[in-house]
Structures are given as C-alpha cells and as structure tokens.
PDB file of N, CA and C in Angstrom:
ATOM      1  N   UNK A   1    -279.529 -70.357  37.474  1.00  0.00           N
ATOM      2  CA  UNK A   1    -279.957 -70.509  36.102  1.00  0.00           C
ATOM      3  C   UNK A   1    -281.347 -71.129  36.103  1.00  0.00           C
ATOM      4  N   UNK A   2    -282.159 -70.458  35.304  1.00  0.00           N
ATOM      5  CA  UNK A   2    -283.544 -70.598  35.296  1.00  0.00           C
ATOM      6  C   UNK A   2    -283.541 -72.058  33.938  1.00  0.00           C
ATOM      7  N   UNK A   3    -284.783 -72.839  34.630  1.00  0.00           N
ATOM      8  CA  UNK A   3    -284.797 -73.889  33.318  1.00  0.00           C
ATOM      9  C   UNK A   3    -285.180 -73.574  32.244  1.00  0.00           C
ATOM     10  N   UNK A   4    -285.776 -72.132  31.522  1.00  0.00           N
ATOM     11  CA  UNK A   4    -285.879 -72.059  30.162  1.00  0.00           C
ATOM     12  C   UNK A   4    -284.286 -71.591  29.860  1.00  0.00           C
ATOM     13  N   UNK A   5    -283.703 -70.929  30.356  1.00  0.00           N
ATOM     14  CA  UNK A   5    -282.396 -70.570  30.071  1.00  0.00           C
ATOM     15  C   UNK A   5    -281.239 -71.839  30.031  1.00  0.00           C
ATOM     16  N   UNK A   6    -281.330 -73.035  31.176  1.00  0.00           N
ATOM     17  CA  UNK A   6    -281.066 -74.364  31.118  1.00  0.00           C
ATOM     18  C   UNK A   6    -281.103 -75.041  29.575  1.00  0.00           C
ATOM     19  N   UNK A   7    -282.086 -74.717  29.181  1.00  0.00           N
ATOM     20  CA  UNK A   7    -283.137 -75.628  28.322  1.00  0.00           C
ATOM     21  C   UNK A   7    -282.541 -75.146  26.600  1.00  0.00           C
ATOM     22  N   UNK A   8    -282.698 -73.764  26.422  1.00  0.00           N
ATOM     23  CA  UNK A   8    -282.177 -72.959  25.551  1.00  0.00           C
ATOM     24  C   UNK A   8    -280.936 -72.522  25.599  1.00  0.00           C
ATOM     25  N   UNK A   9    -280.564 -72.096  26.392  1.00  0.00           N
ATOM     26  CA  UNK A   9    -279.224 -71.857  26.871  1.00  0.00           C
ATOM     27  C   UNK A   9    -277.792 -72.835  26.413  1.00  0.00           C
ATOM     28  N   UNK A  10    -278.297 -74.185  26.864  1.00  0.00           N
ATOM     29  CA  UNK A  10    -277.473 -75.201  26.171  1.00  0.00           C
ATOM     30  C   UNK A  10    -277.641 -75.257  24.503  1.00  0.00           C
ATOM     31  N   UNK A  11    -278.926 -75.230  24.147  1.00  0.00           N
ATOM     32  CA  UNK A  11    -278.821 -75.252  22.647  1.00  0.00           C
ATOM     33  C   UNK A  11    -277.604 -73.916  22.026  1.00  0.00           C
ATOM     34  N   UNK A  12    -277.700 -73.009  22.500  1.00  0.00           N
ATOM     35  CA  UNK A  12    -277.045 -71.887  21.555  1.00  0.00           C
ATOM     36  C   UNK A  12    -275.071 -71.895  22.036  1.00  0.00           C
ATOM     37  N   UNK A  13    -274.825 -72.575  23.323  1.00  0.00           N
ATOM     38  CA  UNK A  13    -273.536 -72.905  23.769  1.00  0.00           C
ATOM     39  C   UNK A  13    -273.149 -73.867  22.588  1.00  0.00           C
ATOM     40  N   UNK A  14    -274.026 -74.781  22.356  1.00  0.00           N
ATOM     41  CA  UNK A  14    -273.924 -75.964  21.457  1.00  0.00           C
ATOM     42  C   UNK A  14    -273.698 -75.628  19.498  1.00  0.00           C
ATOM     43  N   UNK A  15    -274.440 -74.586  19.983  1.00  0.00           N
ATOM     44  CA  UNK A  15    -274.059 -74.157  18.087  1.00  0.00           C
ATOM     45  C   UNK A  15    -272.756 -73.079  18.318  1.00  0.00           C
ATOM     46  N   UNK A  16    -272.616 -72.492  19.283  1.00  0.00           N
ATOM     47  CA  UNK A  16    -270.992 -71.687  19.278  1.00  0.00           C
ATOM     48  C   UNK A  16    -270.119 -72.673  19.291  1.00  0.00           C
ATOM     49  N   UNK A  17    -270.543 -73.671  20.134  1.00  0.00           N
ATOM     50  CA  UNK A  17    -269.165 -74.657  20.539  1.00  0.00           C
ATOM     51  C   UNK A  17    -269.006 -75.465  18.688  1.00  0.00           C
ATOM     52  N   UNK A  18    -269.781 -75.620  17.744  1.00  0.00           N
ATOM     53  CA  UNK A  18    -269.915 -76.236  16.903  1.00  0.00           C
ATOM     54  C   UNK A  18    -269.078 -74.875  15.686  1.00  0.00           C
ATOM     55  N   UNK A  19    -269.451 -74.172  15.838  1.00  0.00           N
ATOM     56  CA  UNK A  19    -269.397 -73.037  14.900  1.00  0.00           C
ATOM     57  C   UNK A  19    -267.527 -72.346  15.291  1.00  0.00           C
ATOM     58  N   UNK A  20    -267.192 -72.984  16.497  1.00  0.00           N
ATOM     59  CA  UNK A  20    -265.923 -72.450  17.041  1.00  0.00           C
ATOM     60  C   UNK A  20    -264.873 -73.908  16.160  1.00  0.00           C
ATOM     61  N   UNK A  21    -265.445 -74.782  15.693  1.00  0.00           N
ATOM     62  CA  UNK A  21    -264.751 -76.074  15.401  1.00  0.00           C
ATOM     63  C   UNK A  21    -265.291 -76.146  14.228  1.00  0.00           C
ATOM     64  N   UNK A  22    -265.651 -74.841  13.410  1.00  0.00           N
ATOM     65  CA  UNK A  22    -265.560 -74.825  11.821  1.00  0.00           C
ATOM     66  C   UNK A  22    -266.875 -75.888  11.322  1.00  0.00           C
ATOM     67  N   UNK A  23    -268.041 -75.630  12.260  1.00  0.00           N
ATOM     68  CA  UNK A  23    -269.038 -76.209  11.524  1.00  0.00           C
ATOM     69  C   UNK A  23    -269.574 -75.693  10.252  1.00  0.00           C
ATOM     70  N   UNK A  24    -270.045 -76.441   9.445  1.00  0.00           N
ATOM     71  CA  UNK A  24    -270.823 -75.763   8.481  1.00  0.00           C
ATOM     72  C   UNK A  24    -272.574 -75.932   8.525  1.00  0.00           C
ATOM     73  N   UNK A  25    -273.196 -74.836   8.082  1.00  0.00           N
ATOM     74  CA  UNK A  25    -274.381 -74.817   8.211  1.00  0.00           C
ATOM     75  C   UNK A  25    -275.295 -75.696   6.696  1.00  0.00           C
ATOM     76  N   UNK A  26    -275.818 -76.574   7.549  1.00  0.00           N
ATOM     77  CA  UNK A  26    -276.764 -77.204   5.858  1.00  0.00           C
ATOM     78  C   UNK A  26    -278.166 -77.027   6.222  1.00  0.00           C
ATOM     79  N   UNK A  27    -278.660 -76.101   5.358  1.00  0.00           N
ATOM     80  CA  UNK A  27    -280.031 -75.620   5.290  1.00  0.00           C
ATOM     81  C   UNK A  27    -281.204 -77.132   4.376  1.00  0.00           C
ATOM     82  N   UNK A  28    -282.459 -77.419   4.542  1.00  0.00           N
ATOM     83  CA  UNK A  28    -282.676 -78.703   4.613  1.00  0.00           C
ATOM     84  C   UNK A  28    -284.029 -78.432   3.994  1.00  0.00           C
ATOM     85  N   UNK A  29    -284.532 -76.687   3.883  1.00  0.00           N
ATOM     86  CA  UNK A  29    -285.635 -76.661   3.369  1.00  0.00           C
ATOM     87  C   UNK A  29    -285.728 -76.829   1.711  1.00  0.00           C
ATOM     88  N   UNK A  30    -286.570 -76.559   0.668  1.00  0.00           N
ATOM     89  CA  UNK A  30    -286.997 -76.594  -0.440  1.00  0.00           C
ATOM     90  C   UNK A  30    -286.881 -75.342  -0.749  1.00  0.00           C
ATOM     91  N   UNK A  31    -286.278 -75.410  -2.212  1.00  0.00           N
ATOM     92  CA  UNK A  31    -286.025 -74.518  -2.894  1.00  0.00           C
ATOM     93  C   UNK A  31    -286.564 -73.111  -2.817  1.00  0.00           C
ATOM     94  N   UNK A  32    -287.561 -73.716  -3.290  1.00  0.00           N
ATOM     95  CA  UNK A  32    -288.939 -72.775  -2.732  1.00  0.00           C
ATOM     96  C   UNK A  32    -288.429 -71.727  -1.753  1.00  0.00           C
ATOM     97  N   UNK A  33    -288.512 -72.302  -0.177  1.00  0.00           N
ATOM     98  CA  UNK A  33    -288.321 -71.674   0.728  1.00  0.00           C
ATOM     99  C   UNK A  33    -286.942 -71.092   0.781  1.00  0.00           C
ATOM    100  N   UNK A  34    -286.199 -71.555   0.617  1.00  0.00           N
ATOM    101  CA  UNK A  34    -285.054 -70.999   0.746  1.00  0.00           C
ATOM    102  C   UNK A  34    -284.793 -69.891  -0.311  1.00  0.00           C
ATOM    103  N   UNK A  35    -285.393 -69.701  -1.219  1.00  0.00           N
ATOM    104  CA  UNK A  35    -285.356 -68.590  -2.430  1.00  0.00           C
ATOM    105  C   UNK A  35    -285.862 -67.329  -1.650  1.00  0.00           C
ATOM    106  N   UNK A  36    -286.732 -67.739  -0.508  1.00  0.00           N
ATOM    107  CA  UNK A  36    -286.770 -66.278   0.174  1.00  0.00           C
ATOM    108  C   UNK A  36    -286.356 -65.864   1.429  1.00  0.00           C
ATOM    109  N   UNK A  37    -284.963 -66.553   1.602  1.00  0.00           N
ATOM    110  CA  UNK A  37    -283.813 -65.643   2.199  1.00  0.00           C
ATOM    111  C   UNK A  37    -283.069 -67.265   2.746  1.00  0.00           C
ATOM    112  N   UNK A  38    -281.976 -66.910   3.160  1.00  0.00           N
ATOM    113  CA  UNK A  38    -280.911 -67.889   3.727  1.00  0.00           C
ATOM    114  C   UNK A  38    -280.241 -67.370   4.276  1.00  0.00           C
ATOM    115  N   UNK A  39    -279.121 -68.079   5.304  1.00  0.00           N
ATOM    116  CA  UNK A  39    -277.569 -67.831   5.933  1.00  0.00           C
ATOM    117  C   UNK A  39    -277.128 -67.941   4.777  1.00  0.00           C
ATOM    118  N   UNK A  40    -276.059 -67.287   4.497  1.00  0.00           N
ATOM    119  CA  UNK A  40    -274.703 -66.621   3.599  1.00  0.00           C
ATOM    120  C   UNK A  40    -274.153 -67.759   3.786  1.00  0.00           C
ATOM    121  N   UNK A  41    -273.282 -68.489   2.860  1.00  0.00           N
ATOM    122  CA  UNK A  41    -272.386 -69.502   3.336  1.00  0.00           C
ATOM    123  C   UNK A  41    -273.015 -70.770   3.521  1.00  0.00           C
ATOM    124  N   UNK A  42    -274.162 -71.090   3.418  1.00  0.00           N
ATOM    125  CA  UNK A  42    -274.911 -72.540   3.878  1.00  0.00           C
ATOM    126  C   UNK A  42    -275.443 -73.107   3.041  1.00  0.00           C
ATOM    127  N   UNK A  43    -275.140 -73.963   2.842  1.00  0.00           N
ATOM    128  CA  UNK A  43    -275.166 -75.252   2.184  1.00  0.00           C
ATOM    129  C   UNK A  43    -276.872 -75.733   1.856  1.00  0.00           C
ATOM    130  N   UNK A  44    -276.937 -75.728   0.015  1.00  0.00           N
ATOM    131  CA  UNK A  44    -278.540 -76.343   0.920  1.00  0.00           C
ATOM    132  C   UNK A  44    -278.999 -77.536   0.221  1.00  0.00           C
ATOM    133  N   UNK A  45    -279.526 -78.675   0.994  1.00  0.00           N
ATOM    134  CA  UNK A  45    -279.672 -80.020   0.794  1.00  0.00           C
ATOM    135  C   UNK A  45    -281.055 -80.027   1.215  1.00  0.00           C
ATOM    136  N   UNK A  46    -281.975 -80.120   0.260  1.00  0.00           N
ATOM    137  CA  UNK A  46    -283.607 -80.660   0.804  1.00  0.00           C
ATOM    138  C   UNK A  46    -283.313 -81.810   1.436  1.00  0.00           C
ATOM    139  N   UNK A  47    -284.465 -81.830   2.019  1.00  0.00           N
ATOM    140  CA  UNK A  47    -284.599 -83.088   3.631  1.00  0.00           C
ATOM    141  C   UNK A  47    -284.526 -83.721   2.686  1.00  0.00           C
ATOM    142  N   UNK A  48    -285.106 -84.228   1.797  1.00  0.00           N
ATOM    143  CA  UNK A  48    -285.604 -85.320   0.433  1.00  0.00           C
ATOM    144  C   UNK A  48    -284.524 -85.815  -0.373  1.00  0.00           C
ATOM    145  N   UNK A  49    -283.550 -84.669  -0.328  1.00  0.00           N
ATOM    146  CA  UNK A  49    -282.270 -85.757  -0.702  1.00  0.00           C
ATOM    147  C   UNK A  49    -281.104 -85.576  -0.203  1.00  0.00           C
ATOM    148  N   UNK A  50    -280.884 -85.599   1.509  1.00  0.00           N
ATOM    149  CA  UNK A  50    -280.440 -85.530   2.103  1.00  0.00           C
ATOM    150  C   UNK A  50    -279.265 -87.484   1.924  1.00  0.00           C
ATOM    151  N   UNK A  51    -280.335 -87.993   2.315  1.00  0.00           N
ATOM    152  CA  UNK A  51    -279.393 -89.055   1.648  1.00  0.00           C
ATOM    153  C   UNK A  51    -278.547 -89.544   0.748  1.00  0.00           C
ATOM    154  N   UNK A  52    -278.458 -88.820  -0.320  1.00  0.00           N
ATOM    155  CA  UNK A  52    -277.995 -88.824  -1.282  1.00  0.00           C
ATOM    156  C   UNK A  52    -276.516 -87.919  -1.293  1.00  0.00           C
ATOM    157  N   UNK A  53    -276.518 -87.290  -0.265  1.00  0.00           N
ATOM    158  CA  UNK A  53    -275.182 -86.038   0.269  1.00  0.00           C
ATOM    159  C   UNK A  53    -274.557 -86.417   1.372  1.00  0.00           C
ATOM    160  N   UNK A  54    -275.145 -87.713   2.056  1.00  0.00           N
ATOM    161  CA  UNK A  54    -274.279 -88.173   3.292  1.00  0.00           C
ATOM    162  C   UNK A  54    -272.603 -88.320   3.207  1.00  0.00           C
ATOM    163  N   UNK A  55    -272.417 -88.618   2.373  1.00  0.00           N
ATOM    164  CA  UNK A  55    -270.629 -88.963   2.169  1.00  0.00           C
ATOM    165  C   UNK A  55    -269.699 -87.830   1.819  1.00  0.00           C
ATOM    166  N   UNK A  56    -270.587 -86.924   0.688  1.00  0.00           N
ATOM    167  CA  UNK A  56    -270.140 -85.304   0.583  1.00  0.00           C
ATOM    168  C   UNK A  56    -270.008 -85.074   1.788  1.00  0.00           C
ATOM    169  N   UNK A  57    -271.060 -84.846   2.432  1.00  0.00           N
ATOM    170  CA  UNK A  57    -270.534 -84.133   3.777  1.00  0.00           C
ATOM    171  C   UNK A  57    -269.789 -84.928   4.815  1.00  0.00           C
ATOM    172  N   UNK A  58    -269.413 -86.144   4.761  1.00  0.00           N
ATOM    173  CA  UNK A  58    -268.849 -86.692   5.218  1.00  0.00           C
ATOM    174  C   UNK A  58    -267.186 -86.736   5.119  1.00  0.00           C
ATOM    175  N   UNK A  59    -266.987 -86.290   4.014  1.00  0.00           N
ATOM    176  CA  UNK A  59    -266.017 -85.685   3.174  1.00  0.00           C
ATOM    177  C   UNK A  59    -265.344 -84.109   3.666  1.00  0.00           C
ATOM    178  N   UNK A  60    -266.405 -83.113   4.329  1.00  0.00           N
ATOM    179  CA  UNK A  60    -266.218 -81.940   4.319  1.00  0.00           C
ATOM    180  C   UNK A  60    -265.031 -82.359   5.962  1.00  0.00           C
ATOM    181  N   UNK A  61    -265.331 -83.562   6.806  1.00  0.00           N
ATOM    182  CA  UNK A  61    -264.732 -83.468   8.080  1.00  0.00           C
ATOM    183  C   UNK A  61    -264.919 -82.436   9.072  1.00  0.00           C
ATOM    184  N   UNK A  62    -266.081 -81.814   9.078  1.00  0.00           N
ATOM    185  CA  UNK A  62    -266.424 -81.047   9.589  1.00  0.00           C
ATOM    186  C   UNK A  62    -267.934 -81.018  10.617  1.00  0.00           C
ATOM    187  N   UNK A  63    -268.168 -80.550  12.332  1.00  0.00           N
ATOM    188  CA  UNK A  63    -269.177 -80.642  12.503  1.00  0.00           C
ATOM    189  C   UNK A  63    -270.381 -79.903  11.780  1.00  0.00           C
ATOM    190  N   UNK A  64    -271.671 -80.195  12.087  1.00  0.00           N
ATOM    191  CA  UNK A  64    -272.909 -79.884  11.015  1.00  0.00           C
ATOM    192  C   UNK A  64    -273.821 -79.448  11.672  1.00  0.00           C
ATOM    193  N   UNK A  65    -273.967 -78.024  11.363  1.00  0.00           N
ATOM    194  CA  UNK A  65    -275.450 -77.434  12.171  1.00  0.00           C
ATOM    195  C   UNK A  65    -276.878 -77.673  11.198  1.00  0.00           C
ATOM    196  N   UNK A  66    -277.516 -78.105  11.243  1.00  0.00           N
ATOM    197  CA  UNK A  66    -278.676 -78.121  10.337  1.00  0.00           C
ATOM    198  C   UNK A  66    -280.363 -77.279  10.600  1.00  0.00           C
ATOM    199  N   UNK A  67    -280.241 -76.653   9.855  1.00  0.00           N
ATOM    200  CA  UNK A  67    -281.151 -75.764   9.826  1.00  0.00           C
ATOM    201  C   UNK A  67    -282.860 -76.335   8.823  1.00  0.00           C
ATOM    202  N   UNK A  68    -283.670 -75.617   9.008  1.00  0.00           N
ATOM    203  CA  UNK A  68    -284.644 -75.224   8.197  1.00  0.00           C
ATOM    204  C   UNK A  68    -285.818 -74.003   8.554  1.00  0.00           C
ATOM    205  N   UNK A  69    -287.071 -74.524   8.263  1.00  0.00           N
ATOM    206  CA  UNK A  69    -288.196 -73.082   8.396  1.00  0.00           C
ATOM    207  C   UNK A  69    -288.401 -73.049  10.131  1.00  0.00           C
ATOM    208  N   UNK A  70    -288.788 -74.326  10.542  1.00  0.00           N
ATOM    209  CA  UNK A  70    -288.889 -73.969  12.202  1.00  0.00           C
ATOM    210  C   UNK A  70    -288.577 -74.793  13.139  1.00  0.00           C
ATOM    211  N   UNK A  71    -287.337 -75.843  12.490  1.00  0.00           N
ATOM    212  CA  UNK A  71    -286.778 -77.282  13.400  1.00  0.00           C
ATOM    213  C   UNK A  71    -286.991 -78.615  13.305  1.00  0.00           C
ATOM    214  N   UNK A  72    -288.176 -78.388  12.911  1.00  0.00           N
ATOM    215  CA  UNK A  72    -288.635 -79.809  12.581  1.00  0.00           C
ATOM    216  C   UNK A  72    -287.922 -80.863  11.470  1.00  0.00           C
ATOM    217  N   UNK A  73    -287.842 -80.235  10.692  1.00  0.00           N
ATOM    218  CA  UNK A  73    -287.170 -81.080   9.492  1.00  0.00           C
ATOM    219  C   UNK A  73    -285.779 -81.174   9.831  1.00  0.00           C
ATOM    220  N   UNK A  74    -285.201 -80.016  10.471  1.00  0.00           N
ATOM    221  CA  UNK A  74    -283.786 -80.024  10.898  1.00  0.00           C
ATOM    222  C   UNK A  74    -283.565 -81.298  12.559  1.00  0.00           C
ATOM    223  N   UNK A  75    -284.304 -81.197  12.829  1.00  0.00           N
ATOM    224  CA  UNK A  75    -284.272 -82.425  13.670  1.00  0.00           C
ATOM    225  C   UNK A  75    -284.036 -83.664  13.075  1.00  0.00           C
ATOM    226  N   UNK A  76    -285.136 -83.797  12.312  1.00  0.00           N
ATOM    227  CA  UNK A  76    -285.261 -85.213  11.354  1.00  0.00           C
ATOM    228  C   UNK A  76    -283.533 -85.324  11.021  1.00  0.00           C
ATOM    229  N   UNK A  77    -283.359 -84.242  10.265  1.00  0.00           N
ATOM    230  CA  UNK A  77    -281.721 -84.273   9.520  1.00  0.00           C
ATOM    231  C   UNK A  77    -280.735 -84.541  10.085  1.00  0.00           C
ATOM    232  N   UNK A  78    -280.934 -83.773  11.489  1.00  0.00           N
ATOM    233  CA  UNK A  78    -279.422 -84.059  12.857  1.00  0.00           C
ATOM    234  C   UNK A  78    -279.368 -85.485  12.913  1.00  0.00           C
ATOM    235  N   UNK A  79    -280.889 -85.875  13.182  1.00  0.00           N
ATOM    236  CA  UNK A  79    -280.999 -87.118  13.722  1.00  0.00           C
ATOM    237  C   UNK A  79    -280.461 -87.992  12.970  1.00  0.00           C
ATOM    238  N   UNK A  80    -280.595 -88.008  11.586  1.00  0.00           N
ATOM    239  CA  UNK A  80    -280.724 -89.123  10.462  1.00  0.00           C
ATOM    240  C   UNK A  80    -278.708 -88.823   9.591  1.00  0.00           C
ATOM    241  N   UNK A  81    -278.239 -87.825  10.366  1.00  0.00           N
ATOM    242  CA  UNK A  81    -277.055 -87.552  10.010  1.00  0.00           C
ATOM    243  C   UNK A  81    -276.387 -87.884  10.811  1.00  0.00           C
ATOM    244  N   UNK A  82    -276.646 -88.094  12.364  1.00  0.00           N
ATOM    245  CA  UNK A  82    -275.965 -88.747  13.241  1.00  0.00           C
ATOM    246  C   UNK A  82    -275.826 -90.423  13.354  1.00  0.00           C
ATOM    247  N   UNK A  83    -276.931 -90.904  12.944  1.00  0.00           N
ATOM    248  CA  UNK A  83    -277.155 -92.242  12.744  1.00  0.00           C
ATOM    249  C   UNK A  83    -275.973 -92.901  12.030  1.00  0.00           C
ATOM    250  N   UNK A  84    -275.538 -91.969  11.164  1.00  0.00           N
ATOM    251  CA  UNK A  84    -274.494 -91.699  10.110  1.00  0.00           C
ATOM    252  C   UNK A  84    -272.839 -91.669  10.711  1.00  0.00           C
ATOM    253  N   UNK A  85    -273.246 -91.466  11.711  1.00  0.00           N
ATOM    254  CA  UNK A  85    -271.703 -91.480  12.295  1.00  0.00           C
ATOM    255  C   UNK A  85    -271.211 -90.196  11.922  1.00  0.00           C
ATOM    256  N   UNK A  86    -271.970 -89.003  11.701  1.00  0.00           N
ATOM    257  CA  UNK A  86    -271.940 -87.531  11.534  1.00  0.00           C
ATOM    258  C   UNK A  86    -271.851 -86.617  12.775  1.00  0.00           C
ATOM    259  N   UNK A  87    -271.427 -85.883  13.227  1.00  0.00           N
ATOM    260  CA  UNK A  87    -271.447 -85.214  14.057  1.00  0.00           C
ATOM    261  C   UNK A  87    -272.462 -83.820  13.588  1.00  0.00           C
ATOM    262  N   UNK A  88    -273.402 -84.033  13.880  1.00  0.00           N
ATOM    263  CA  UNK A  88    -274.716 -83.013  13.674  1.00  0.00           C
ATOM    264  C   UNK A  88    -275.679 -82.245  14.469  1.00  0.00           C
ATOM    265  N   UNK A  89    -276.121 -81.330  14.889  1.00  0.00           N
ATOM    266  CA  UNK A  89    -277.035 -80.874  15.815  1.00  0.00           C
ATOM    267  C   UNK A  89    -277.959 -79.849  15.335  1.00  0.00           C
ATOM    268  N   UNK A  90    -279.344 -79.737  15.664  1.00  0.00           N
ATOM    269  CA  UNK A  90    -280.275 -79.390  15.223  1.00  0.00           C
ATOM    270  C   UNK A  90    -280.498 -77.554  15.572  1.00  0.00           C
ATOM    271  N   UNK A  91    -280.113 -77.104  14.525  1.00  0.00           N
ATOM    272  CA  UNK A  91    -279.869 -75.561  14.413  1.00  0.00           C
ATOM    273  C   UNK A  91    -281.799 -74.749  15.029  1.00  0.00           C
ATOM    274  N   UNK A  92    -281.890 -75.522  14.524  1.00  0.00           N
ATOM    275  CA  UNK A  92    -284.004 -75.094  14.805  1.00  0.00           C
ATOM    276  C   UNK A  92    -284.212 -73.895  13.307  1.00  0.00           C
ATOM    277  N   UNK A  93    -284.996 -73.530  13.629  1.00  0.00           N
ATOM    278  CA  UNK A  93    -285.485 -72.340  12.404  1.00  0.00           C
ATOM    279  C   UNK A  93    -283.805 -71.362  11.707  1.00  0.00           C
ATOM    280  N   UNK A  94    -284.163 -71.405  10.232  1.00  0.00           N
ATOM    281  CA  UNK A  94    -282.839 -70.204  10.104  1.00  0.00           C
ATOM    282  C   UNK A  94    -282.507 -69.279  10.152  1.00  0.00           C
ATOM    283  N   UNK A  95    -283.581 -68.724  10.549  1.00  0.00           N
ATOM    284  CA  UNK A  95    -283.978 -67.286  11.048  1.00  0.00           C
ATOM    285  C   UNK A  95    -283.485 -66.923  12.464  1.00  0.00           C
ATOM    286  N   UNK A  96    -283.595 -67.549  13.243  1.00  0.00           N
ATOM    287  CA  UNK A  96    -283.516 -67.616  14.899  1.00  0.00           C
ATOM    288  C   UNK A  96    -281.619 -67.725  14.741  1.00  0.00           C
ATOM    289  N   UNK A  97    -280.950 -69.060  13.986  1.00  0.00           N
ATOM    290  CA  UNK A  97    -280.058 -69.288  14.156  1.00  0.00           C
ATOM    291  C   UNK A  97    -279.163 -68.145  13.240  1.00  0.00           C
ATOM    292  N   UNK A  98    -280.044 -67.623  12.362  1.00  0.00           N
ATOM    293  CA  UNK A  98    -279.514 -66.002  11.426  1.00  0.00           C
ATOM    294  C   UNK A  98    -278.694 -65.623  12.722  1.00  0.00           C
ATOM    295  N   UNK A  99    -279.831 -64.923  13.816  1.00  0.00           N
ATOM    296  CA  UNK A  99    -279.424 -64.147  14.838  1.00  0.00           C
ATOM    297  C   UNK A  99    -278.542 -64.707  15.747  1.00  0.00           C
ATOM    298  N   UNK A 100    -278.287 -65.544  15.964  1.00  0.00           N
ATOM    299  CA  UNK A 100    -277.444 -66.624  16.844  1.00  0.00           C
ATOM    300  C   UNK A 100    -275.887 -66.680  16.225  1.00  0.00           C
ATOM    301  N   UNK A 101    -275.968 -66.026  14.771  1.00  0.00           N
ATOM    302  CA  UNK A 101    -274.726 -66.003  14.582  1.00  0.00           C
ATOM    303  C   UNK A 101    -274.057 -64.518  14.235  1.00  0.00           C
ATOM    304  N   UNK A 102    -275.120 -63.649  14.439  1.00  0.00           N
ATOM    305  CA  UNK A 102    -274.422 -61.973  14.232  1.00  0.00           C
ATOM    306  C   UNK A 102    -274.406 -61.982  16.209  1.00  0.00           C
TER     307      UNK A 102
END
C-alpha cells in the first residue's frame, strides 16, 4: 500500500465504517452554497450556527460525517463536534463525498 492510498484510503474506510453505523451527513456550508446542489438526506447546519444544534444532534445518537465546499469548514465542525463528546469525522468537500457514497 502506497502512502497516498495509506493517507486517503483510511479517510474513505472511515466514512463507510461511519455510514455502515447509520451516520448522518451534516452539510456546514451557507445557504447560498448549498442551494446549488447537496447530498439527498443531509442535514444542513451553517458552520455559524453550528453551536446552536449541538444537543439536536446529540439527540439523533448517531455517528456524524460533516461535509462542506472543500473541507475546511468541515474540519473546523468534526473538530468542534468532537470536543463535544460527538462522534464526528471530517467528510472533506460534498461533492467528492457525493461520489464516495454511490
């Protein structure tokens, strides 16, 4: 196993293994963006008031893939949802993770 496959490879084991245990997807971009296209089924919470939904989803009992336009913000979110005592991991772009789930 080559280290970009190492490297990537674990990320997409990590969203099956999440997605096999009934994760749900929370999309993290702005309205805006998300008005021009989304995952079916996903949840969407701007980064901005993400805090304000911690206990909802805390509520759902479920692990949390978090998405947005290209990872970045979805990082911020894993991160700041795990802090949380959330079980969360950073989906990267929703486009990429679109394909990651057909």
């Amino acid at each position: 196993m080559g280290l970009v496959d190492f490297l990537f490879g674990s990320k997409k084991r990590r969203i099956t293994d999440f997605l096999k245990n009934g994760a749900v997807i929370v999309d993290v971009r702005t309205q805006k963006e998300r008005d021009k296209g989304f995952i079916e089924n996903s949840m969407h919470v701007p980064l901005d008031q993400l805090q304000h939904t911690v206990e909802k989803l805390r509520e759902l009992n479920k692990p949390i893939i978090v998405c947005c336009e290209s990872g970045i913000r979805s990082e911020k979110a894993a991160h700041y949802l795990n802090l949380h005592n959330l079980d969360a991991i950073n989906g990267g772009g929703w486009k990429s993770l679109k394909k990651n789930l057909t």
